[in-house]
N, C-alpha and C. Protein backbone atom coordinates (compact mmCIF):
# COMPACT_ATOMS: atom_id res chain seq x y z
N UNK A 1 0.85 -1.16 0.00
CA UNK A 1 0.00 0.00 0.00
C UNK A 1 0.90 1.22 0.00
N UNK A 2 0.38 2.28 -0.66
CA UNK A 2 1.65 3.27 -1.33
C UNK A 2 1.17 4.28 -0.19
N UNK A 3 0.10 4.75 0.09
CA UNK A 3 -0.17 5.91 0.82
C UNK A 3 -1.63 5.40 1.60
N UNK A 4 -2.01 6.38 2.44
CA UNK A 4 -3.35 5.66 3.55
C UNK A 4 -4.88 6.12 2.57
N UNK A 5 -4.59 6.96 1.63
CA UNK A 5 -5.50 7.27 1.03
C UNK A 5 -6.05 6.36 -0.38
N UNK A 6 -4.81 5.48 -0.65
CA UNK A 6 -5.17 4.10 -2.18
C UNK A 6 -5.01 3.33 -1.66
N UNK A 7 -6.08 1.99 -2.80
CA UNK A 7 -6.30 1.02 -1.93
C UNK A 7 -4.96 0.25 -2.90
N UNK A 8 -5.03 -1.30 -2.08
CA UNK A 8 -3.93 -1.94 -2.39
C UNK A 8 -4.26 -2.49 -4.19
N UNK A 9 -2.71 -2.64 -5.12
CA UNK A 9 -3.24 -2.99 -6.50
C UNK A 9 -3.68 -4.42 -6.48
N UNK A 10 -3.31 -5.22 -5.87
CA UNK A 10 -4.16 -6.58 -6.30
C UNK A 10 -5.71 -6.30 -6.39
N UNK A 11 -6.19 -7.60 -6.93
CA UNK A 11 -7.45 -7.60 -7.01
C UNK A 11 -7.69 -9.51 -6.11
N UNK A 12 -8.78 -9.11 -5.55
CA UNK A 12 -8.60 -10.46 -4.30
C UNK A 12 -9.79 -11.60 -5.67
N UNK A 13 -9.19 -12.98 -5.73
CA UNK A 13 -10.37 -13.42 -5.99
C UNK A 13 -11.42 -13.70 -5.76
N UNK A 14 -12.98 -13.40 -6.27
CA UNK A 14 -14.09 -13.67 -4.99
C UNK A 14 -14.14 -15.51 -5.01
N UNK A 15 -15.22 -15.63 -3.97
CA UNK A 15 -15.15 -16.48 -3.70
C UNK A 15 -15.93 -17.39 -4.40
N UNK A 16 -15.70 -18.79 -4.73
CA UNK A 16 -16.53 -19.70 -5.88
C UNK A 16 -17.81 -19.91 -5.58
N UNK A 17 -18.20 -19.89 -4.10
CA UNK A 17 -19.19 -20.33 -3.94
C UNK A 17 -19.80 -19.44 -2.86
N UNK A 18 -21.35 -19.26 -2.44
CA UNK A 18 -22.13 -18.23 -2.03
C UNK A 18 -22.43 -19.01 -1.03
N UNK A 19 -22.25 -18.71 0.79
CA UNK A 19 -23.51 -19.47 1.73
C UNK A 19 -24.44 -19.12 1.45
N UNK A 20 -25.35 -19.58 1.56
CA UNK A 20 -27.27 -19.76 1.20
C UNK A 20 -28.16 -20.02 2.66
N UNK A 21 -27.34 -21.19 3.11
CA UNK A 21 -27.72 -21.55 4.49
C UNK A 21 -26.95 -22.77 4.78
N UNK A 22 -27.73 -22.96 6.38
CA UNK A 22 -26.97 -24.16 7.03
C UNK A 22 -28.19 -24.74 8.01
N UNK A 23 -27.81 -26.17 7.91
CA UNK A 23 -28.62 -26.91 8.15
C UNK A 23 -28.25 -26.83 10.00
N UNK A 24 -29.39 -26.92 10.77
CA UNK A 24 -29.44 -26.99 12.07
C UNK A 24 -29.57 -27.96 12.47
N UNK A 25 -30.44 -29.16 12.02
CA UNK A 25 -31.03 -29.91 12.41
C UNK A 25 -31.80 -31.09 11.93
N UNK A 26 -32.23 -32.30 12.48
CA UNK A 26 -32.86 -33.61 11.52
C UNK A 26 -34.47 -32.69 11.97
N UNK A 27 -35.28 -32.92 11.88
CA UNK A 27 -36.72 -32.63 11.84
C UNK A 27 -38.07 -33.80 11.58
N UNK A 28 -37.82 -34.11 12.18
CA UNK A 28 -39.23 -35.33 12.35
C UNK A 28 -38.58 -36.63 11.67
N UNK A 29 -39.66 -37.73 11.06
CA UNK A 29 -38.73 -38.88 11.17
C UNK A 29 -38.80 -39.00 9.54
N UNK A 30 -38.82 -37.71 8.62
CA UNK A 30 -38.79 -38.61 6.84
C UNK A 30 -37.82 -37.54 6.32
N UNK A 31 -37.01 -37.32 6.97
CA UNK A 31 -35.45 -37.17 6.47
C UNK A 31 -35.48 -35.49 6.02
N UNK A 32 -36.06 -34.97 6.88
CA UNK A 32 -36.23 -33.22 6.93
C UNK A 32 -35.42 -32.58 7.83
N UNK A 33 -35.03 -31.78 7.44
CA UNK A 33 -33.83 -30.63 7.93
C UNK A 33 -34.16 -29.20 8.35
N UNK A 34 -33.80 -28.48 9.59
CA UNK A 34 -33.97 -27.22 9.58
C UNK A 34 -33.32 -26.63 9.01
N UNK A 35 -33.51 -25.39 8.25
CA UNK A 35 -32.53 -24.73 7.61
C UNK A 35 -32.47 -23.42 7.97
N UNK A 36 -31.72 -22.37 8.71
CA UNK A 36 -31.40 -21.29 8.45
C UNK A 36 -30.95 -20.53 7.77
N UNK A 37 -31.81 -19.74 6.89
CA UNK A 37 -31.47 -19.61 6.09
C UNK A 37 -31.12 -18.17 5.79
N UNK A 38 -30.05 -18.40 4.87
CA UNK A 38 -28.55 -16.69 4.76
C UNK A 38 -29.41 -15.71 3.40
N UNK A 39 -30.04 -16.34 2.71
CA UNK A 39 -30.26 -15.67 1.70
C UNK A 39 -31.84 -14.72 1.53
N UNK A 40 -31.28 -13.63 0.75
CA UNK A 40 -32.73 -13.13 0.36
C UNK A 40 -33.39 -13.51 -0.39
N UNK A 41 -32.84 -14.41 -1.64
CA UNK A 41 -33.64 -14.97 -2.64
C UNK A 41 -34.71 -16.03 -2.66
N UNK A 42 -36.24 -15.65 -2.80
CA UNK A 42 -36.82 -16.84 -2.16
C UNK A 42 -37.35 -18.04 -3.01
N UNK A 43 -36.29 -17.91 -3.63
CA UNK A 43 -36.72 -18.66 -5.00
C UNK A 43 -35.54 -20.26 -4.52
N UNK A 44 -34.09 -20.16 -3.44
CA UNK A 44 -33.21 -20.52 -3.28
C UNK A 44 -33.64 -22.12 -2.44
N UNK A 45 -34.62 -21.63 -2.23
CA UNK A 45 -35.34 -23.03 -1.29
C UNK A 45 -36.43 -23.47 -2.00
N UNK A 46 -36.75 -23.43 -3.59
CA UNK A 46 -38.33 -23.77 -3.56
C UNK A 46 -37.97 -25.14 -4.30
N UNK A 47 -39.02 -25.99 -4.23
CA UNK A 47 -38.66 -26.80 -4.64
C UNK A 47 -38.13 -27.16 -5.99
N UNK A 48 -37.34 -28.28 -5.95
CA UNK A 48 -36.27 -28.28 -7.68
C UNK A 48 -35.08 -27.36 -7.70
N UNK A 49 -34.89 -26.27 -6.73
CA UNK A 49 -34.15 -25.96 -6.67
C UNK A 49 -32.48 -26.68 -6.68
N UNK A 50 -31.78 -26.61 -6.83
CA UNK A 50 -30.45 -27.72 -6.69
C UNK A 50 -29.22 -26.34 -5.67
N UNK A 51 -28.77 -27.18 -4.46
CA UNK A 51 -27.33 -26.19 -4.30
C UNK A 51 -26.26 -27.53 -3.46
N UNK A 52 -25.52 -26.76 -3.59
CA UNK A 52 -24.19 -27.66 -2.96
C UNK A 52 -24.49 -27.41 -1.75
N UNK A 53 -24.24 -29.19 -1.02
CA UNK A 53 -24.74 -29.45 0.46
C UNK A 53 -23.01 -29.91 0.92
N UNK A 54 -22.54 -29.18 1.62
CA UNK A 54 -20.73 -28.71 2.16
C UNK A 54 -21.13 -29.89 3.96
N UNK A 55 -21.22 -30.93 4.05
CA UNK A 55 -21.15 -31.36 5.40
C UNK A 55 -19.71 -31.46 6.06
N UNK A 56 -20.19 -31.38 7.36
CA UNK A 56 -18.85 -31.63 8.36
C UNK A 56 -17.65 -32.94 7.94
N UNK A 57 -18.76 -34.01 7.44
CA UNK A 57 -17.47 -34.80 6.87
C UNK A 57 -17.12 -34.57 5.58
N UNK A 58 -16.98 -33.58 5.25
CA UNK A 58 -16.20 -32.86 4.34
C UNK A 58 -16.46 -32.98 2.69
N UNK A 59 -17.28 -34.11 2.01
CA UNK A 59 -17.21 -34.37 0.39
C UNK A 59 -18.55 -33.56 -0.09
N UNK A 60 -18.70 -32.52 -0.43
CA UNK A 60 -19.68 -31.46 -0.51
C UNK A 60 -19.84 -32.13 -2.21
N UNK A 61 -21.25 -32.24 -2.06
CA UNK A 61 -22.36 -32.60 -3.23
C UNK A 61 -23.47 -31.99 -3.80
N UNK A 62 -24.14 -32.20 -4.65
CA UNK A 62 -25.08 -31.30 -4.82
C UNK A 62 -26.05 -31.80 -4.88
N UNK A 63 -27.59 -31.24 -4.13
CA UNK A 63 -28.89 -31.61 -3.57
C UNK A 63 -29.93 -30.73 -4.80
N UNK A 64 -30.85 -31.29 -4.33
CA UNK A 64 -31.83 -31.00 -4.84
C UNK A 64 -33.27 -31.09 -3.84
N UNK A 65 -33.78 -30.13 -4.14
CA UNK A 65 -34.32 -29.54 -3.00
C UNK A 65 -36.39 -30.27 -3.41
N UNK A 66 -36.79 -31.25 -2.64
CA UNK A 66 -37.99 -32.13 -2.98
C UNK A 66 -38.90 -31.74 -2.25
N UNK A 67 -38.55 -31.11 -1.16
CA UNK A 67 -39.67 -30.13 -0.39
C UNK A 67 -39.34 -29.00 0.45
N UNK A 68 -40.94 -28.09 0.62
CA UNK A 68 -39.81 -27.08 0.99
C UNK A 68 -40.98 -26.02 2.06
N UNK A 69 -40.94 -25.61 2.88
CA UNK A 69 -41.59 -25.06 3.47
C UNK A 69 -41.71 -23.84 4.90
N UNK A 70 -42.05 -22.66 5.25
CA UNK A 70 -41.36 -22.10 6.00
C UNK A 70 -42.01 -22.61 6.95
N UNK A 71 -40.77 -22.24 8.22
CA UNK A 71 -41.15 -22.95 9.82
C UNK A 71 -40.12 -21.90 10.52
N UNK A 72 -41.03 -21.27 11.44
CA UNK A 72 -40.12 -20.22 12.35
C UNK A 72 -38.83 -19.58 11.89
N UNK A 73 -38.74 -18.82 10.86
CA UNK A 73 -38.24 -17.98 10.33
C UNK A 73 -37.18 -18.78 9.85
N UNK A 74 -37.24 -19.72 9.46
CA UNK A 74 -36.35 -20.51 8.66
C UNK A 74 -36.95 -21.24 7.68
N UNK A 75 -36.28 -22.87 7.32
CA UNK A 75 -37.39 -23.78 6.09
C UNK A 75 -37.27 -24.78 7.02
N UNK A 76 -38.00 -25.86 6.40
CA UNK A 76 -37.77 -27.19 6.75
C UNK A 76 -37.83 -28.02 5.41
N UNK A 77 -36.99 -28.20 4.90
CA UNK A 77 -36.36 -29.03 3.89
C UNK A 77 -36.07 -30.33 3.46
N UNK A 78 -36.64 -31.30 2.88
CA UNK A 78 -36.59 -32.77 2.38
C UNK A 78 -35.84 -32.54 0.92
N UNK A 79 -34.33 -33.24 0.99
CA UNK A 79 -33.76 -33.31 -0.53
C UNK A 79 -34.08 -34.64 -0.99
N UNK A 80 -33.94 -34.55 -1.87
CA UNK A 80 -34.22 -35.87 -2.74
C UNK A 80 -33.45 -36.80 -2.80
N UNK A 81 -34.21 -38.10 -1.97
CA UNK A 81 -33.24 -39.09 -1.83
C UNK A 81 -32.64 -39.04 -0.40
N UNK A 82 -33.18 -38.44 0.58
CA UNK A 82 -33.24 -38.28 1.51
C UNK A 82 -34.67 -38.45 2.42
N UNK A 83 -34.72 -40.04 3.04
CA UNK A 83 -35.99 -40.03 3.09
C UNK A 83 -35.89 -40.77 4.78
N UNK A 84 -34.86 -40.65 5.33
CA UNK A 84 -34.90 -41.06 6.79
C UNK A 84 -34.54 -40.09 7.78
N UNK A 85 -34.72 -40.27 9.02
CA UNK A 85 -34.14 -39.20 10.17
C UNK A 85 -32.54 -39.56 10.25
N UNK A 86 -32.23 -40.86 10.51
CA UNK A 86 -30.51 -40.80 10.56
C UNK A 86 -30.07 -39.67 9.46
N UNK A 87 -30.10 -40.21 7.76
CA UNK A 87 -29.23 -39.46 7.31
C UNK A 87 -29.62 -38.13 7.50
N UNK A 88 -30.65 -37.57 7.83
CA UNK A 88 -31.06 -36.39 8.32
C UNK A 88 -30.41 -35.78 9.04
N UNK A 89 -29.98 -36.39 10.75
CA UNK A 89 -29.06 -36.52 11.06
C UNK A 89 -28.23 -35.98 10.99
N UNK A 90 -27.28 -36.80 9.63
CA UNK A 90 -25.79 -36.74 9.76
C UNK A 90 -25.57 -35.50 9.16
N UNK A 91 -26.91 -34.91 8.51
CA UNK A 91 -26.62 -33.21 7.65
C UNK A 91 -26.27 -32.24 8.68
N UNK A 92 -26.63 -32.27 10.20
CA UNK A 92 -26.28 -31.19 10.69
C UNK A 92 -25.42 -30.63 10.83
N UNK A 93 -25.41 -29.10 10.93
CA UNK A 93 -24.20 -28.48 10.52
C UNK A 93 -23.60 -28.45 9.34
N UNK A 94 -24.07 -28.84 8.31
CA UNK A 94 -24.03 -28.77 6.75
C UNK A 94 -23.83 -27.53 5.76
N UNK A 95 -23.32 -26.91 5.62
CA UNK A 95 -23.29 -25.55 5.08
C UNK A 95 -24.11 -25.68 3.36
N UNK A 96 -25.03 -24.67 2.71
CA UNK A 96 -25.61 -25.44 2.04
C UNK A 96 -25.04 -23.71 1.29
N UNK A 97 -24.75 -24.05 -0.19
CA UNK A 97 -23.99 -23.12 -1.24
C UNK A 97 -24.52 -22.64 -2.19
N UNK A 98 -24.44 -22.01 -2.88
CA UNK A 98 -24.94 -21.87 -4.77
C UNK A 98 -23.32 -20.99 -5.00
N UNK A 99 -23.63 -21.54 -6.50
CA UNK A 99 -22.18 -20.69 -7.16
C UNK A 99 -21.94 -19.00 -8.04
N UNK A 100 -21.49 -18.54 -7.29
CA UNK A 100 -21.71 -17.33 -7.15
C UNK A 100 -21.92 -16.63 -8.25
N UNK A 101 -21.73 -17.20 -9.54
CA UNK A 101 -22.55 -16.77 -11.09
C UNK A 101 -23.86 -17.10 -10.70
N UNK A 102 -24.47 -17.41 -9.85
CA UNK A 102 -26.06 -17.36 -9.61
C UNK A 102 -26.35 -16.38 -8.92
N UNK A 103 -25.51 -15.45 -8.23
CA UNK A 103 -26.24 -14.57 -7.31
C UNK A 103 -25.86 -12.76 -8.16
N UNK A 104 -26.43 -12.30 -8.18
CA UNK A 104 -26.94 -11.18 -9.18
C UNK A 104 -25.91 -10.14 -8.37
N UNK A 105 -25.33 -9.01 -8.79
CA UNK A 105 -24.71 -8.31 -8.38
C UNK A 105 -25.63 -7.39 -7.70
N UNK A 106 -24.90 -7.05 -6.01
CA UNK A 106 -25.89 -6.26 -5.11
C UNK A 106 -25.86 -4.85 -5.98
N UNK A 107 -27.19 -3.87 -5.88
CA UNK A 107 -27.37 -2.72 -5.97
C UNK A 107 -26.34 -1.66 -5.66
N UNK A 108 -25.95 -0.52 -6.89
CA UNK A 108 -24.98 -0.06 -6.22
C UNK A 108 -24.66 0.70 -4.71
N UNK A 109 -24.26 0.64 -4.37
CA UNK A 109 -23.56 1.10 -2.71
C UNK A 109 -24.20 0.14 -1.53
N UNK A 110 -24.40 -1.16 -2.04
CA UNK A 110 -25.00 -2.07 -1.32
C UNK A 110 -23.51 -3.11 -1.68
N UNK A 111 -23.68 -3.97 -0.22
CA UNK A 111 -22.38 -4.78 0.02
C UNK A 111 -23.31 -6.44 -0.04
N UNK A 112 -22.98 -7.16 -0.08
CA UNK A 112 -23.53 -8.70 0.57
C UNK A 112 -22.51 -8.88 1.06
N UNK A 113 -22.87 -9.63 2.47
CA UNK A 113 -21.50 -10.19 3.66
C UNK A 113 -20.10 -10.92 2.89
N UNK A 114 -21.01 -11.69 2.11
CA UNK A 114 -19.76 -12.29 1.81
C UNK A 114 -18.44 -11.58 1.03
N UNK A 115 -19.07 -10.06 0.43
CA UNK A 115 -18.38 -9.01 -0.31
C UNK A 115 -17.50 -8.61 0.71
N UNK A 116 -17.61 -8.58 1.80
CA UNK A 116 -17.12 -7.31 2.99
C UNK A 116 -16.16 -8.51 3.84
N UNK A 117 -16.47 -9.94 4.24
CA UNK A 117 -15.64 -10.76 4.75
C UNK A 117 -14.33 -10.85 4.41
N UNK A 118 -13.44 -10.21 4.92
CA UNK A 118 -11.85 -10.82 4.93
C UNK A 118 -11.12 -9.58 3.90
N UNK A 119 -11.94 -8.44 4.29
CA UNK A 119 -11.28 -6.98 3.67
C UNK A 119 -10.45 -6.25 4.74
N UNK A 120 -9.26 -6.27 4.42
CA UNK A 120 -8.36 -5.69 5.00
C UNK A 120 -9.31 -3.96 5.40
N UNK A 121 -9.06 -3.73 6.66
CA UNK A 121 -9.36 -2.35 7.13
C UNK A 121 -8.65 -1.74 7.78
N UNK A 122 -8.42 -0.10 7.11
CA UNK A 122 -7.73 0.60 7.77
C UNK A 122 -8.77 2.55 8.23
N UNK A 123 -8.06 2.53 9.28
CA UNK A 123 -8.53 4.07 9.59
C UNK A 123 -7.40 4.86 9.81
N UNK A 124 -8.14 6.85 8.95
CA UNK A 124 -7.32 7.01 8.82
C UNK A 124 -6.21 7.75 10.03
N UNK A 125 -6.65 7.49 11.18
CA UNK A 125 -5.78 8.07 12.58
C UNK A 125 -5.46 6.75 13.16
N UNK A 126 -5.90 5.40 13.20
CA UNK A 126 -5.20 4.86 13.85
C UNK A 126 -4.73 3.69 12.97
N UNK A 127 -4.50 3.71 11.76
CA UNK A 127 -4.09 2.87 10.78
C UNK A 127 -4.55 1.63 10.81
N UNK A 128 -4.10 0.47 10.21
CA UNK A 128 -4.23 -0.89 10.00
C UNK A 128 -5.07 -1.46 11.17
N UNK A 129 -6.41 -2.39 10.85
CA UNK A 129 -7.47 -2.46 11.85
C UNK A 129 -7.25 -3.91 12.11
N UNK A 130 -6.90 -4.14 10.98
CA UNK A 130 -7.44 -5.89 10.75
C UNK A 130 -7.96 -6.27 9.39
N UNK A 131 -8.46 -7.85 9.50
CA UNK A 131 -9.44 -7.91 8.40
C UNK A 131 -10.70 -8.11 8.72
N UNK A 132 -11.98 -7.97 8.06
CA UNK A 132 -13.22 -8.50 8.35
C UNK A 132 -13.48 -9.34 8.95
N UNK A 133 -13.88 -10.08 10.01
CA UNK A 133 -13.81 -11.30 10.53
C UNK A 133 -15.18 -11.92 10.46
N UNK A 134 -16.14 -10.81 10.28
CA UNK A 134 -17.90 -11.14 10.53
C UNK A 134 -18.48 -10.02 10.17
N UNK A 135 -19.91 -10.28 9.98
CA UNK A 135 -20.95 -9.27 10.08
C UNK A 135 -22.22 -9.67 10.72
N UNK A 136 -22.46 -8.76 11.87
CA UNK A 136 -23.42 -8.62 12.51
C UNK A 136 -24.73 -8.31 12.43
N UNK A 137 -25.56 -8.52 12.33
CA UNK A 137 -27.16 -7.64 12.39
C UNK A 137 -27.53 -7.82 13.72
N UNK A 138 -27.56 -6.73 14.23
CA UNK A 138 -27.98 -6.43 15.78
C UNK A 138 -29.48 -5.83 15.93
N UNK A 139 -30.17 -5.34 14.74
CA UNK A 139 -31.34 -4.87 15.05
C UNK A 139 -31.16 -3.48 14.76
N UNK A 140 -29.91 -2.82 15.02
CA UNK A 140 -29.69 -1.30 15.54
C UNK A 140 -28.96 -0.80 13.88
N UNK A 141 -28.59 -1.93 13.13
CA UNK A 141 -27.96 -2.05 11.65
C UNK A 141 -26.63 -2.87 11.94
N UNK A 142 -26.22 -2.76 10.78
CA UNK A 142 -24.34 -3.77 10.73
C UNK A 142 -23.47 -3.59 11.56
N UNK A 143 -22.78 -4.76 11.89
CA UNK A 143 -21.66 -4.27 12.50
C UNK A 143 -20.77 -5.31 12.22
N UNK A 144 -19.80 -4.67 11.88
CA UNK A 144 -18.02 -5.29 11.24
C UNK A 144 -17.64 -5.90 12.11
N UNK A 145 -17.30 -7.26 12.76
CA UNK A 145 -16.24 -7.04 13.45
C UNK A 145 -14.94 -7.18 12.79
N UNK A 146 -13.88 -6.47 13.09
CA UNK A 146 -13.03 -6.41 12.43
C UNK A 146 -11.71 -6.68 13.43
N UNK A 147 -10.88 -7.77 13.08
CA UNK A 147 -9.62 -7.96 14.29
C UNK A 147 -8.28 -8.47 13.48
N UNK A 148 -7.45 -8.65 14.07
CA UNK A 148 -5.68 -9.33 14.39
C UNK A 148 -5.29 -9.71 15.17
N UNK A 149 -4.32 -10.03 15.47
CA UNK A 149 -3.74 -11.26 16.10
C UNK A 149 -4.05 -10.37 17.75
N UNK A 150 -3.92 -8.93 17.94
CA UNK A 150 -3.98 -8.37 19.38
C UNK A 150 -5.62 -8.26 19.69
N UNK A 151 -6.43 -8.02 18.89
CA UNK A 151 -8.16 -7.59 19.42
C UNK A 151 -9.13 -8.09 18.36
N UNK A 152 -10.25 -7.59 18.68
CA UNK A 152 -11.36 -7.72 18.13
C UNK A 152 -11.67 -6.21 18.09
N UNK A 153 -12.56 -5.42 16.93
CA UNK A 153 -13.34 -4.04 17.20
C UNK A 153 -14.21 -4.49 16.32
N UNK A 154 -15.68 -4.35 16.98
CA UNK A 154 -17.06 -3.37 16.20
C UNK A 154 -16.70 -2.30 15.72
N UNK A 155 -17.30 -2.71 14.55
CA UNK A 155 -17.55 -1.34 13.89
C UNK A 155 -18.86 -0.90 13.11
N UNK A 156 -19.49 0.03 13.86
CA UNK A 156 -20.51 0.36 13.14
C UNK A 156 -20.52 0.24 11.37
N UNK A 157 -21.41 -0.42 10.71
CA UNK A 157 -21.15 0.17 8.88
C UNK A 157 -22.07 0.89 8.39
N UNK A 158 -21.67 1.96 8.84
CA UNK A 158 -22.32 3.24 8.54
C UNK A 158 -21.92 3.82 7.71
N UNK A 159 -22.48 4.95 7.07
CA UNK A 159 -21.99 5.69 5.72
C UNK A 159 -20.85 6.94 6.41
N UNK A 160 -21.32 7.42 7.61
CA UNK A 160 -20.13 8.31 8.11
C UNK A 160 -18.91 8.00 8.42
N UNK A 161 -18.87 6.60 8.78
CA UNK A 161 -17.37 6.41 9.06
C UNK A 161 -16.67 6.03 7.55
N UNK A 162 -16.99 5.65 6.56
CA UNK A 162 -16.44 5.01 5.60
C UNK A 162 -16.40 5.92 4.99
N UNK A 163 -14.56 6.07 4.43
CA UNK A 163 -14.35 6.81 3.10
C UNK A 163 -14.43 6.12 2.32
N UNK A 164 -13.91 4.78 2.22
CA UNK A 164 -13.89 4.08 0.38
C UNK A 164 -13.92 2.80 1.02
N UNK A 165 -14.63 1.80 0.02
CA UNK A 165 -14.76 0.63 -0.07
C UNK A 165 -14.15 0.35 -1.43
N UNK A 166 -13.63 -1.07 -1.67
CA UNK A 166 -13.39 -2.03 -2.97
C UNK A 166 -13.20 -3.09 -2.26
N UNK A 167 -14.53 -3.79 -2.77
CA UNK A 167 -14.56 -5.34 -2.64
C UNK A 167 -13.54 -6.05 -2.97
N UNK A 168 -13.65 -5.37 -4.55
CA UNK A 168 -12.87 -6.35 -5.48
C UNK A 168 -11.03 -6.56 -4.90
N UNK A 169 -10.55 -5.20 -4.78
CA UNK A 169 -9.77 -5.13 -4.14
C UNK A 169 -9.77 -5.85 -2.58
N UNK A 170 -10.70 -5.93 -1.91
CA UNK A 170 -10.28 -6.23 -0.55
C UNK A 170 -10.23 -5.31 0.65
N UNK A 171 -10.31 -4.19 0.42
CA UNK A 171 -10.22 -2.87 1.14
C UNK A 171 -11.55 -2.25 1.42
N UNK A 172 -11.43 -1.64 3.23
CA UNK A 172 -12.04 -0.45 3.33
C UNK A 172 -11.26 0.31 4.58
N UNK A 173 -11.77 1.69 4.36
CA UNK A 173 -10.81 2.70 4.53
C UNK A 173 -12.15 3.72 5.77
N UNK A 174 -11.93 3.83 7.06
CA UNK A 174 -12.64 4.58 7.85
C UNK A 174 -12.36 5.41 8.20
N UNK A 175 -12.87 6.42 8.65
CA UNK A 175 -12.65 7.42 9.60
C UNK A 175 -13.62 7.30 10.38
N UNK A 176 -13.08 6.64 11.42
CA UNK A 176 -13.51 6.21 12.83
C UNK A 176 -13.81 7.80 13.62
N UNK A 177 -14.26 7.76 14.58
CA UNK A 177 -14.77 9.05 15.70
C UNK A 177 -13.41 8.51 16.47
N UNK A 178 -13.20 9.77 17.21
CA UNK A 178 -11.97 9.78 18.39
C UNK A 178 -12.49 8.74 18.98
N UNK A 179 -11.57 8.05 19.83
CA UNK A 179 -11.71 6.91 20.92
C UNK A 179 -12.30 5.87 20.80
N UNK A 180 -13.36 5.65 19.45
CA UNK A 180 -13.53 4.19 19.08
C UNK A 180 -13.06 2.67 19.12
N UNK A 181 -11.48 3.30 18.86
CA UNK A 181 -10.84 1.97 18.65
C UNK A 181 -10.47 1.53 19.85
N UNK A 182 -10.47 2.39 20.86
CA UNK A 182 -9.59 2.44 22.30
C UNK A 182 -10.39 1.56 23.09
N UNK A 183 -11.98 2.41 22.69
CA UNK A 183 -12.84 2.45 23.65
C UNK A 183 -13.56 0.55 23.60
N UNK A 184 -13.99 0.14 22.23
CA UNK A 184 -14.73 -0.52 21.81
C UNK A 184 -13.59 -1.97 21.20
N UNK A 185 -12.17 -1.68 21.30
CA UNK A 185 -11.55 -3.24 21.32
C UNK A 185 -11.56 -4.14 21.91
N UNK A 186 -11.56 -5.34 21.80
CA UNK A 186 -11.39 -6.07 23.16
C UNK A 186 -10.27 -7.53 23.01
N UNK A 187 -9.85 -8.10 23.49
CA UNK A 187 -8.63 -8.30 23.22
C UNK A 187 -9.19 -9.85 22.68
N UNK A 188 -8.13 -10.52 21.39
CA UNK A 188 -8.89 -11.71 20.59
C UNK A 188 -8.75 -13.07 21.67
């Protein structure tokens, strides 16, 4: 990085694949799943749908989605070929994907999480922050957390603190309020 005001020249590659959701849970006894689900698209759960099902034991495949229905602000989901509670089961904790040529580019000055995850941040009084580590919805709007190897900081993502964003690049650039970083770190 040449100066605190440009962002760095690489360009980061995005990532191949989009979370959608993740499976919580088996759900009754004919091989149904809770799903929490990450996405706005509500087309991502209907049935026939197909996305890559990423489980804990690791050989990520692709499902197809045979039923589909909302249940307490999530789905409850039967894939095809999935017709017992064990293998039901063994989905939990399953991270469930689509490939990111399926998901439409956000509106301009609009981010999706996965855009903002693992962007180097700097401010411009107390320099180098960290990278993205998460994003929050608290009710109150976003919040970054953003850390390194010494802390963790919230950060509001608000339009006042941010001078420049690039996804593509990897970068965003704040101007934090006095005592933010002091006040609101906490150690990793």
């Amino acid at each position: 990085m040449s100066s605190s005001s440009s962002t760095p020249e690489s360009v980061r590659e995005p990532p191949g694949r989009v979370e959608v959701g993740f499976v919580r849970r088996a759900h009754g006894i004919r091989g149904e799943v809770l799903v929490e689900v990450e996405s706005d698209n509500p087309r991502r759960f209907a049935v026939g749908s197909r996305l890559f099902l990423n489980p804990k034991s690791g050989l990520t495949k692709t499902v197809q989605i045979a039923q589909s229905r909302v249940h307490k602000g999530g789905r409850i989901v039967r894939f095809e070929g999935c017709e017992e509670r064990d293998y039901a089961e063994s989905l939990a904790g399953a991270i469930l994907e689509v490939d990111l040529s399926e998901v439409a580019s956000a509106p301009q000055g609009t981010y999706y999480f996965f855009e903002l995850l693992d962007c180097q941040c700097r401010d411009r009084e107390s320099g180098d922050l960290g990278k993205v580590l998460g994003v929050v919805e608290d009710g109150g709007g976003l919040l970054l957390i953003v850390g390194d190897e010494e802390r963790n900081l919230p950060i509001p993502f608000v339009e006042q603190f941010i001078e420049q964003i690039d996804t593509k690049a990897g970068f965003i650039e704040f101007q934090l309020p006095a005592g933010l970083v002091e006040t609101c770190a906490s150690a990793s």
